[in-house]
Every structure is written in C-alpha cells, then in structure tokens.
PDB file of N, CA and C in Angstrom:
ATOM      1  N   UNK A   1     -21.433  10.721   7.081  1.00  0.00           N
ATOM      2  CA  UNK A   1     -22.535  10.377   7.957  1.00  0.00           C
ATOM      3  C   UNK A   1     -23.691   9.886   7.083  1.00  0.00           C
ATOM      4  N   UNK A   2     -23.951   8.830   7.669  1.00  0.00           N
ATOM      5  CA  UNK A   2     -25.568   8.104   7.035  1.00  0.00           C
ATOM      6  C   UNK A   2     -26.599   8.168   7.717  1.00  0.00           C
ATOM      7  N   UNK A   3     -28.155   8.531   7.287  1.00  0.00           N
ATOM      8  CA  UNK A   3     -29.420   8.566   8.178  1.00  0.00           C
ATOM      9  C   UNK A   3     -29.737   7.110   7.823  1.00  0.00           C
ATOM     10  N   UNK A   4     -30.523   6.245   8.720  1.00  0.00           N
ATOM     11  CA  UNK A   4     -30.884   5.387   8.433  1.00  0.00           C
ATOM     12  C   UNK A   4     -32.694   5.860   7.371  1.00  0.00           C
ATOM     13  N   UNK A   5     -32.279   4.863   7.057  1.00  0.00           N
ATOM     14  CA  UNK A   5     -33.802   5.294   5.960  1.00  0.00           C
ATOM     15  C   UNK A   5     -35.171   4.335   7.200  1.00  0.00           C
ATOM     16  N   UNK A   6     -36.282   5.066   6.732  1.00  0.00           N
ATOM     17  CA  UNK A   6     -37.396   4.262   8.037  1.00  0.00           C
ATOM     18  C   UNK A   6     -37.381   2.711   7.854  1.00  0.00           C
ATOM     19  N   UNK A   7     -37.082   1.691   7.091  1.00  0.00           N
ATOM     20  CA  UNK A   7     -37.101   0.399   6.850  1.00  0.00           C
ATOM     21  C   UNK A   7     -35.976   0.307   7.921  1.00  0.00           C
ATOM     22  N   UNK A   8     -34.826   1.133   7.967  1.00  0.00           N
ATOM     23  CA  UNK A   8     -33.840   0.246   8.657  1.00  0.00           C
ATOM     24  C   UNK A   8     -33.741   0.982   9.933  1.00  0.00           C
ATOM     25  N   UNK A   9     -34.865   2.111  10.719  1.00  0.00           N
ATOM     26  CA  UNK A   9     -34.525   2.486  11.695  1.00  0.00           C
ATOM     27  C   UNK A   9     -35.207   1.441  12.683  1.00  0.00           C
ATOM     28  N   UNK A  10     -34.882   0.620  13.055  1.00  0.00           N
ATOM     29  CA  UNK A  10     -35.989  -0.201  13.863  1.00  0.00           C
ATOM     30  C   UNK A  10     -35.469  -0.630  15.663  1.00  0.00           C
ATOM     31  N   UNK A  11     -36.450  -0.909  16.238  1.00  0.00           N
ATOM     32  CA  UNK A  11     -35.510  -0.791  17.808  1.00  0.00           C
ATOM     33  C   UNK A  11     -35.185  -2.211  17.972  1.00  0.00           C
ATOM     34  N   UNK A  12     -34.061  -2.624  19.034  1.00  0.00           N
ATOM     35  CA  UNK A  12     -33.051  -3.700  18.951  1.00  0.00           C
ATOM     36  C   UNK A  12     -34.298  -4.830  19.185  1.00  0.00           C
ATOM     37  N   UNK A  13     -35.904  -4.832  19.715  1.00  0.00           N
ATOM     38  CA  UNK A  13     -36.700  -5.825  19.842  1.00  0.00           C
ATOM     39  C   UNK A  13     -37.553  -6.545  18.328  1.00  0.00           C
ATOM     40  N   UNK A  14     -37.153  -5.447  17.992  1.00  0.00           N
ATOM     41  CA  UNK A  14     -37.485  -5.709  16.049  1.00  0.00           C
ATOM     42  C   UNK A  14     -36.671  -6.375  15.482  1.00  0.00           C
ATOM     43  N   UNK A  15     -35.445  -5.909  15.557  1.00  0.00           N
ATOM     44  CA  UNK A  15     -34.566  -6.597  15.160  1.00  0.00           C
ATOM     45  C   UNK A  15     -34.158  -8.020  15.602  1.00  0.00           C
ATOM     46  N   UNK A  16     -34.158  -8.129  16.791  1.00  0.00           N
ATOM     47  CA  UNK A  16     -33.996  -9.931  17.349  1.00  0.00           C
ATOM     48  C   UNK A  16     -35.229 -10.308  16.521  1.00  0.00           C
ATOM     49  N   UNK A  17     -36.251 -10.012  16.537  1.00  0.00           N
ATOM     50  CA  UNK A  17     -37.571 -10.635  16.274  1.00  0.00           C
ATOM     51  C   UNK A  17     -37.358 -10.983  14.438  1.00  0.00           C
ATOM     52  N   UNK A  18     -37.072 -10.003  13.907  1.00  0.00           N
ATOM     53  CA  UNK A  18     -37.049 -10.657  12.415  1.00  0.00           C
ATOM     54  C   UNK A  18     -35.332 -11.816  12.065  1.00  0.00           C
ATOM     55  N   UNK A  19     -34.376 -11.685  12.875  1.00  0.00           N
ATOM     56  CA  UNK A  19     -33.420 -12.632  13.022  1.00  0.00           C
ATOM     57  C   UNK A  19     -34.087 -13.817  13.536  1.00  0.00           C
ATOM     58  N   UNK A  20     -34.767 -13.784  14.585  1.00  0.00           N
ATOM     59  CA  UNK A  20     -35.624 -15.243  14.629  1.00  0.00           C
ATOM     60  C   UNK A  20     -37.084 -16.150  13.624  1.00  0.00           C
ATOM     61  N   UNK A  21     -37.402 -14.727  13.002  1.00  0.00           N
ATOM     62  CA  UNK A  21     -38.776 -15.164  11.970  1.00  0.00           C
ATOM     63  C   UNK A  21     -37.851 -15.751  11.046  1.00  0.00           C
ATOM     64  N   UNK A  22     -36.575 -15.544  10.546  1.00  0.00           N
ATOM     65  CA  UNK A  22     -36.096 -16.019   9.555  1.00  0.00           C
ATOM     66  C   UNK A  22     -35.494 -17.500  10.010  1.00  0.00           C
ATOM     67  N   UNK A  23     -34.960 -17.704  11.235  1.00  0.00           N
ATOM     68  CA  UNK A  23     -34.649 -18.986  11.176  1.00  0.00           C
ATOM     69  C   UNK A  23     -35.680 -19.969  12.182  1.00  0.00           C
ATOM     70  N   UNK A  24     -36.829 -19.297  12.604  1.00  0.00           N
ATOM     71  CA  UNK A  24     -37.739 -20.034  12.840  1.00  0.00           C
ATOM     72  C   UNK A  24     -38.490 -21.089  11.974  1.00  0.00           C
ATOM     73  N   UNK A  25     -39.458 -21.943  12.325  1.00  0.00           N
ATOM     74  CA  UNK A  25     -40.367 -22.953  11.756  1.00  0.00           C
ATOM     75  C   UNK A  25     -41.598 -22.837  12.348  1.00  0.00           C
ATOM     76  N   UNK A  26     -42.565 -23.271  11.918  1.00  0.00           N
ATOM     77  CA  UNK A  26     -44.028 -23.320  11.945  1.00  0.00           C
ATOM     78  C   UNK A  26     -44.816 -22.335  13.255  1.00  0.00           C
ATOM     79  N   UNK A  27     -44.367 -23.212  14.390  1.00  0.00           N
ATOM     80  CA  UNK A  27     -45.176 -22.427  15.332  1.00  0.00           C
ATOM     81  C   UNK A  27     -44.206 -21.521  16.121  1.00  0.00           C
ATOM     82  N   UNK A  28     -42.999 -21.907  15.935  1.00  0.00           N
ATOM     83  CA  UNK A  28     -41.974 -20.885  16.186  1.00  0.00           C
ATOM     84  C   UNK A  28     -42.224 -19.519  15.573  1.00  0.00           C
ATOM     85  N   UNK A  29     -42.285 -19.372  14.262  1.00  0.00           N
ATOM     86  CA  UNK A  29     -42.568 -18.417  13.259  1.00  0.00           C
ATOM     87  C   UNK A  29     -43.870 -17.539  14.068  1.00  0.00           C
ATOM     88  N   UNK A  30     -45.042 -18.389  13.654  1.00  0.00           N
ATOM     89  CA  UNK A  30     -45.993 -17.376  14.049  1.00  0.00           C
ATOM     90  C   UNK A  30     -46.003 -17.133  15.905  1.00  0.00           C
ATOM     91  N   UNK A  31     -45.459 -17.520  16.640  1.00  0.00           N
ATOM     92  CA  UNK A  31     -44.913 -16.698  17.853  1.00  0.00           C
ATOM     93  C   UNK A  31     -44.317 -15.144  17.881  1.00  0.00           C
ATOM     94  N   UNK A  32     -43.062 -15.263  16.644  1.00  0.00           N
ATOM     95  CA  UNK A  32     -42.382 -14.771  16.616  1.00  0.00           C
ATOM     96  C   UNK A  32     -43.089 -13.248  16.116  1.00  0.00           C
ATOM     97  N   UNK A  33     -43.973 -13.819  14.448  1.00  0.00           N
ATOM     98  CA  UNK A  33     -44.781 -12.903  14.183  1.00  0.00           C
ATOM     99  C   UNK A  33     -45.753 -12.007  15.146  1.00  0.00           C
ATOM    100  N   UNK A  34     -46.462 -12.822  16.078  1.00  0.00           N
ATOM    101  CA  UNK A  34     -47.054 -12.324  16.988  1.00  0.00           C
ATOM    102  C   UNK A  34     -46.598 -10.881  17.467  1.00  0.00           C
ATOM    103  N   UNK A  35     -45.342 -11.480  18.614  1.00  0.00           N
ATOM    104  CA  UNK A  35     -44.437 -10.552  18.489  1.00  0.00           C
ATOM    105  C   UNK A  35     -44.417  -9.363  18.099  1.00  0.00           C
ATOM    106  N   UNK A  36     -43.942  -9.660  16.863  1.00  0.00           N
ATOM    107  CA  UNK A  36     -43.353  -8.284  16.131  1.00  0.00           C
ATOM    108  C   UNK A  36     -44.630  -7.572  15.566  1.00  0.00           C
ATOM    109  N   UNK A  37     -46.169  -8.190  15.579  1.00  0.00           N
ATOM    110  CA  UNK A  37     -47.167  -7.391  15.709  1.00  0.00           C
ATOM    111  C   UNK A  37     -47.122  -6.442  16.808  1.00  0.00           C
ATOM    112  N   UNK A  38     -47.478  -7.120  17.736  1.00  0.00           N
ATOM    113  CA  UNK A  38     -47.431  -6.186  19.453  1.00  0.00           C
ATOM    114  C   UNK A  38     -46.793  -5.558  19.267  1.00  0.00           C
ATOM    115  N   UNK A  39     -45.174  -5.514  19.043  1.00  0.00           N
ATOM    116  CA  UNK A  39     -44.189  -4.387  19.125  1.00  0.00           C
ATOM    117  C   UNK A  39     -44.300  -3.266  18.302  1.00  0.00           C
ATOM    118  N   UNK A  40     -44.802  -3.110  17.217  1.00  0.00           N
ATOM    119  CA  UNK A  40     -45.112  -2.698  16.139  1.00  0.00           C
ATOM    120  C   UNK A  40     -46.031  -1.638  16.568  1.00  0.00           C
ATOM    121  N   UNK A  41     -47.419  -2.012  17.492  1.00  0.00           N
ATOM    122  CA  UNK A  41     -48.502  -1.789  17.561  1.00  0.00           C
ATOM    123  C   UNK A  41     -48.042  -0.629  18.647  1.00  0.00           C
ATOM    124  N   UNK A  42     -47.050  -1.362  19.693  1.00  0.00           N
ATOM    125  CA  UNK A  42     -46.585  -0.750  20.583  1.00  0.00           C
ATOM    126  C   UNK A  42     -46.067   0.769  20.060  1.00  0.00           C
ATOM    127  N   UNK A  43     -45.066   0.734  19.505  1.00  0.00           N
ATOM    128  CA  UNK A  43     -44.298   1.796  18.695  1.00  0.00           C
ATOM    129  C   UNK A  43     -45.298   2.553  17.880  1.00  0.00           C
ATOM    130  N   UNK A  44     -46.370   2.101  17.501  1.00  0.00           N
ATOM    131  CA  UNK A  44     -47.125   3.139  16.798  1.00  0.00           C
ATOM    132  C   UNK A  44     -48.130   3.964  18.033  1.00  0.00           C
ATOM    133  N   UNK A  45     -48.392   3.827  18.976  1.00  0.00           N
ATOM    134  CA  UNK A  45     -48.849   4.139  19.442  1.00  0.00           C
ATOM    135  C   UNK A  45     -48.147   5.576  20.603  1.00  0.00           C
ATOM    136  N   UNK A  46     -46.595   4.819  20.898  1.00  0.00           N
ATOM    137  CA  UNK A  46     -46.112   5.405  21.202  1.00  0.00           C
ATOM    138  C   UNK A  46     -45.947   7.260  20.507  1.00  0.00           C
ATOM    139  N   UNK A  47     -45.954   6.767  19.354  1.00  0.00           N
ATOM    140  CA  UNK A  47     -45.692   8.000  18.042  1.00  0.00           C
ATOM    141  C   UNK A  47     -46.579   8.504  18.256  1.00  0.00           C
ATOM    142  N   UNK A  48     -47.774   8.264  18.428  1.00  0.00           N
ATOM    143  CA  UNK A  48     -49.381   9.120  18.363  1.00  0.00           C
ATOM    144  C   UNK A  48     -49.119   9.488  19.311  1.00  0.00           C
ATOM    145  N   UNK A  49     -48.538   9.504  20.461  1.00  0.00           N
ATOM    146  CA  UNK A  49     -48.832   9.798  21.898  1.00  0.00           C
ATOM    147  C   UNK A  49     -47.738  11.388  21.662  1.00  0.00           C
ATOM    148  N   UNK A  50     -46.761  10.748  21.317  1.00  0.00           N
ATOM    149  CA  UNK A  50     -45.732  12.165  21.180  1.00  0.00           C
ATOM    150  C   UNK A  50     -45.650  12.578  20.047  1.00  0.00           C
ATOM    151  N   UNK A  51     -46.426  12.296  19.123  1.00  0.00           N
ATOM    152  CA  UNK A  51     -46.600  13.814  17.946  1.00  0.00           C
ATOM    153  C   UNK A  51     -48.115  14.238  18.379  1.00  0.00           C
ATOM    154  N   UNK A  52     -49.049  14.141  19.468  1.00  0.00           N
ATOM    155  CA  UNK A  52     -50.038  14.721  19.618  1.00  0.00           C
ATOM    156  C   UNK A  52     -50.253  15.660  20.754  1.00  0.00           C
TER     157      UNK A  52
END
C-alpha cells in the first residue's frame, strides 16, 4: 500500500486543469490558470472550515 504524498493528493478538477495548462496556449493557459486558482482557493477554504 502507497499514501499519496500532498503534491499528488489532488481532486479529479486539479487534475484535468493541470493536463490542460500543459497543453494549452496563451489565453487558453491563463483561463486554465484562473481555474486552478479558484479551485485551490476553494479547497483551502474548505480545510479551514473542517479543521475549525
């Protein structure tokens, strides 16, 4: 059995999102980045909510 380490625990909307930053272009890219800010922002918030 393997734990994922925190770099690779990520949820399946993270994951589409950096499969598309990589084969995106210009304004594709920073869409994409956008993105995976919000989601990010999302998920951290989530965490504060249930470790508090």
């Amino acid at each position: 059995m393997r734990f994922a380490k925190p770099r690779e625990d990520v949820c399946g909307s993270c994951e589409q999102l950096c499969k598309y930053i990589v084969g995106a272009v210009t304004e594709e890219k920073l869409h994409a980045l956008s993105g995976m800010e919000n989601n990010i922002t999302d998920a951290r918030k989530v965490v504060k909510l249930i470790t508090t």
